[in-house]
Protein backbone atom coordinates (compact mmCIF):
# COMPACT_ATOMS: atom_id res chain seq x y z
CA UNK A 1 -38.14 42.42 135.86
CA UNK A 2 -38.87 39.21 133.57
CA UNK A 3 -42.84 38.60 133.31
CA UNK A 4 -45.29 37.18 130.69
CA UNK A 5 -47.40 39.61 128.75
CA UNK A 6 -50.79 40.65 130.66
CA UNK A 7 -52.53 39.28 127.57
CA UNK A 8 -51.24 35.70 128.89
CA UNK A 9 -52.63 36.07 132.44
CA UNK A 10 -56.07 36.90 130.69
CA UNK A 11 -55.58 33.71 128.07
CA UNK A 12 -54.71 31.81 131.37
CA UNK A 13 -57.77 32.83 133.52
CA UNK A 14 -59.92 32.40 130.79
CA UNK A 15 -58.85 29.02 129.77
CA UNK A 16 -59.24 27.98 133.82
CA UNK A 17 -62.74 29.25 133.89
CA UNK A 18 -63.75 27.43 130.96
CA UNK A 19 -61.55 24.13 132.13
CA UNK A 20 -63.60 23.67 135.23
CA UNK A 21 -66.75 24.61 133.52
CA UNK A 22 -68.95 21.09 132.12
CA UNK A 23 -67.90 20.07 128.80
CA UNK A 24 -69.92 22.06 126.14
CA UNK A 25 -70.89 24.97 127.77
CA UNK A 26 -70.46 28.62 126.82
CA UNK A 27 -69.23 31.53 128.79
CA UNK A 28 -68.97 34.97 127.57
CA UNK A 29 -66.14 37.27 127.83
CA UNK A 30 -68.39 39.48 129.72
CA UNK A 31 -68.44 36.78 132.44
CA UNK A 32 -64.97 35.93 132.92
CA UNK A 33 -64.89 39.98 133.26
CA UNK A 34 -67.35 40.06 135.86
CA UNK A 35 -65.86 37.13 137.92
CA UNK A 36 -62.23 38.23 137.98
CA UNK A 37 -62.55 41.29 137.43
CA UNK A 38 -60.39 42.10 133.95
CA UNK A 39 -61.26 44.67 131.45
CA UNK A 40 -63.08 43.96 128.87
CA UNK A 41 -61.49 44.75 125.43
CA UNK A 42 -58.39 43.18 125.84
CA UNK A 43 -60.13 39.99 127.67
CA UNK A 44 -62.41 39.69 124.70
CA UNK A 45 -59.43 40.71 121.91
CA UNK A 46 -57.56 37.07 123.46
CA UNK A 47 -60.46 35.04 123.60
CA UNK A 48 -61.08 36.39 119.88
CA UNK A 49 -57.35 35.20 118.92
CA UNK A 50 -57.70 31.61 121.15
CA UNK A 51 -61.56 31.19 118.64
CA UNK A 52 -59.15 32.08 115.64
CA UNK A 53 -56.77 29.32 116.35
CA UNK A 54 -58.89 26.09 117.54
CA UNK A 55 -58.25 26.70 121.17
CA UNK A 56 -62.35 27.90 121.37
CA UNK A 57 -65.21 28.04 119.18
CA UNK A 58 -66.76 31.53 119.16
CA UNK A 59 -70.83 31.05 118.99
CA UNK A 60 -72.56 34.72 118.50
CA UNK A 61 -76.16 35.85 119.37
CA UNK A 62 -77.75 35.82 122.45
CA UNK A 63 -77.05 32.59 123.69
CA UNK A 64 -73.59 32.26 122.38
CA UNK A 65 -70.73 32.48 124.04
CA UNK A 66 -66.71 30.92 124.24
CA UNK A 67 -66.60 26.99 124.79
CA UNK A 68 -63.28 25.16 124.91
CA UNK A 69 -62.59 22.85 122.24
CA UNK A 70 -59.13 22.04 122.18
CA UNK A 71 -57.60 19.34 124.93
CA UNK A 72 -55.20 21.75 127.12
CA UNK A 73 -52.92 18.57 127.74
CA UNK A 74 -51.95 19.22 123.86
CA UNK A 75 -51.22 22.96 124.11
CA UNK A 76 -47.69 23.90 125.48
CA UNK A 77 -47.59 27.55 127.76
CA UNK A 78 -45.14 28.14 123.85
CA UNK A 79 -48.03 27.77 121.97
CA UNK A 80 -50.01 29.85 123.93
CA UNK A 81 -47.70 32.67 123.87
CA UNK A 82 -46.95 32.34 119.63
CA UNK A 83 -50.91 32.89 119.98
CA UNK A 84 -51.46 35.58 121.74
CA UNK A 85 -48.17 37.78 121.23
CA UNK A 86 -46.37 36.15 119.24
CA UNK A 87 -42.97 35.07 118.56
CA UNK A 88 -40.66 34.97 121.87
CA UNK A 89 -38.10 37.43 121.36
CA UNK A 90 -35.87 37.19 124.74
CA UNK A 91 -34.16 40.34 123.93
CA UNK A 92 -34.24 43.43 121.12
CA UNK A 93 -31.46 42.74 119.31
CA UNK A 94 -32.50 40.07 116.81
CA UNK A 95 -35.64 39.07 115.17
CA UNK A 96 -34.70 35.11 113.57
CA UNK A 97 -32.36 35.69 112.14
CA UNK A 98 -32.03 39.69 111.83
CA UNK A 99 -31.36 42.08 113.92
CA UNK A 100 -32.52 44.83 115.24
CA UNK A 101 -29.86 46.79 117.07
CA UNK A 102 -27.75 49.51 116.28
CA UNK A 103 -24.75 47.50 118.29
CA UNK A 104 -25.09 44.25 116.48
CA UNK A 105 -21.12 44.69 114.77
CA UNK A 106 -19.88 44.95 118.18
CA UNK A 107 -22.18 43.23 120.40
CA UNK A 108 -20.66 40.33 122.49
CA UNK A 109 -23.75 38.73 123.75
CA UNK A 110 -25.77 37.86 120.37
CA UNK A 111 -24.82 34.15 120.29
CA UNK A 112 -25.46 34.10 124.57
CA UNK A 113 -28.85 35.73 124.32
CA UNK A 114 -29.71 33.55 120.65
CA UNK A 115 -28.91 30.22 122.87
CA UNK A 116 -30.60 31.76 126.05
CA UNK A 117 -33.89 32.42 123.72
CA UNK A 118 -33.95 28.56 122.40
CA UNK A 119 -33.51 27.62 125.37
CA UNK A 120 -36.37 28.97 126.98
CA UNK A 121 -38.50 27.89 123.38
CA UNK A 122 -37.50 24.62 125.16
CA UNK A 123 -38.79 25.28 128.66
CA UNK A 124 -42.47 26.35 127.70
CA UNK A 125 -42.89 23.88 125.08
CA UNK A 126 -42.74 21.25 128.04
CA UNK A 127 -45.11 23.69 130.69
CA UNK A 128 -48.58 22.17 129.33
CA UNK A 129 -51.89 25.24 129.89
CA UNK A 130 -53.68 22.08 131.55
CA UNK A 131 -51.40 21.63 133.87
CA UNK A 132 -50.31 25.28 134.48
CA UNK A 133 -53.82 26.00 135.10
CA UNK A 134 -54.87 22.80 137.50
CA UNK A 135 -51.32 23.31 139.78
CA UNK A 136 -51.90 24.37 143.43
CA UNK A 137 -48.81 26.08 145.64
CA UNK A 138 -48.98 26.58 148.99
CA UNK A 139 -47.65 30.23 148.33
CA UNK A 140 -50.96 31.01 147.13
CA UNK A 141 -52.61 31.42 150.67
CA UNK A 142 -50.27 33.71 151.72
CA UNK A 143 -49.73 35.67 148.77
CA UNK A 144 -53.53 36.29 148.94
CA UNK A 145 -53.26 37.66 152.53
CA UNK A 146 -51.29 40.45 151.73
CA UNK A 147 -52.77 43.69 150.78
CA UNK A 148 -52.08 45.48 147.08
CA UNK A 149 -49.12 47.32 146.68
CA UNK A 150 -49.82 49.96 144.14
């Protein structure tokens, strides 16, 4: 199954949160915990990396906090991901321009999966976070209806 990293929902949330919030105001990761409920080391290790790279400033002490800095009209869903995790690596066996795999001398797919990986560079650098995160579907309703499959 193809999904984004967990770490990229949590970026996501928290970047929603703090979008509808009024301009200049602080939330703490303990918060955005509490409200949708997400654990809280990994929550706090993204909004660390998003304070590290302009997205937030980080304010400590007691009535500190994360506050959004950056306009989310300027940061691409690509952006977001060479953030949090990272360069996008669609499969294992090449890493720019190395690879990785024991089957790379007779591997028929390298130059397919190479174009398939700048390709979807291409895709999220035109998915803007503002409007990832203000999009409605009518999907949502229904998907929220249905119990948890564990």
């Amino acid at each position: 199954m193809f999904k984004i990293n967990r770490k990229i929902e949590y970026a996501l949330i928290a970047l929603k949160h703090m979008h509808g919030k009024d301009p200049g105001s602080r939330v703490s990761a303990k918060e955005i915990c509490d409200v949708y409920q997400t654990p809280f080391d990994p929550m706090s290790r993204v909004l660390q990396l998003l304070a590290q790279k302009g997205i937030l400033n980080a304010e400590h002490g007691a009535k500190g906090g994360y506050q959004l800095i950056k306009d989310l009209s300027q940061v691409s869903l690509y952006d977001l991901t060479l953030i949090i995790v990272g360069p996008i690596e669609i499969a294992n066996c090449f890493s720019g321009d190395f690879s990785r795999c024991e089957m790379t001398g007779c591997c028929n797919v390298i130059a397919p999966m190479v174009h398939f990986n700048e390709k979807l560079h291409e895709f999220l650098k035109t998915i803007k976070v503002k409007d990832l995160i203000s999009s409605t579907h009518t999907r949502e309703k229904v998907i929220r209806s249905k119990p948890v499959k564990v």
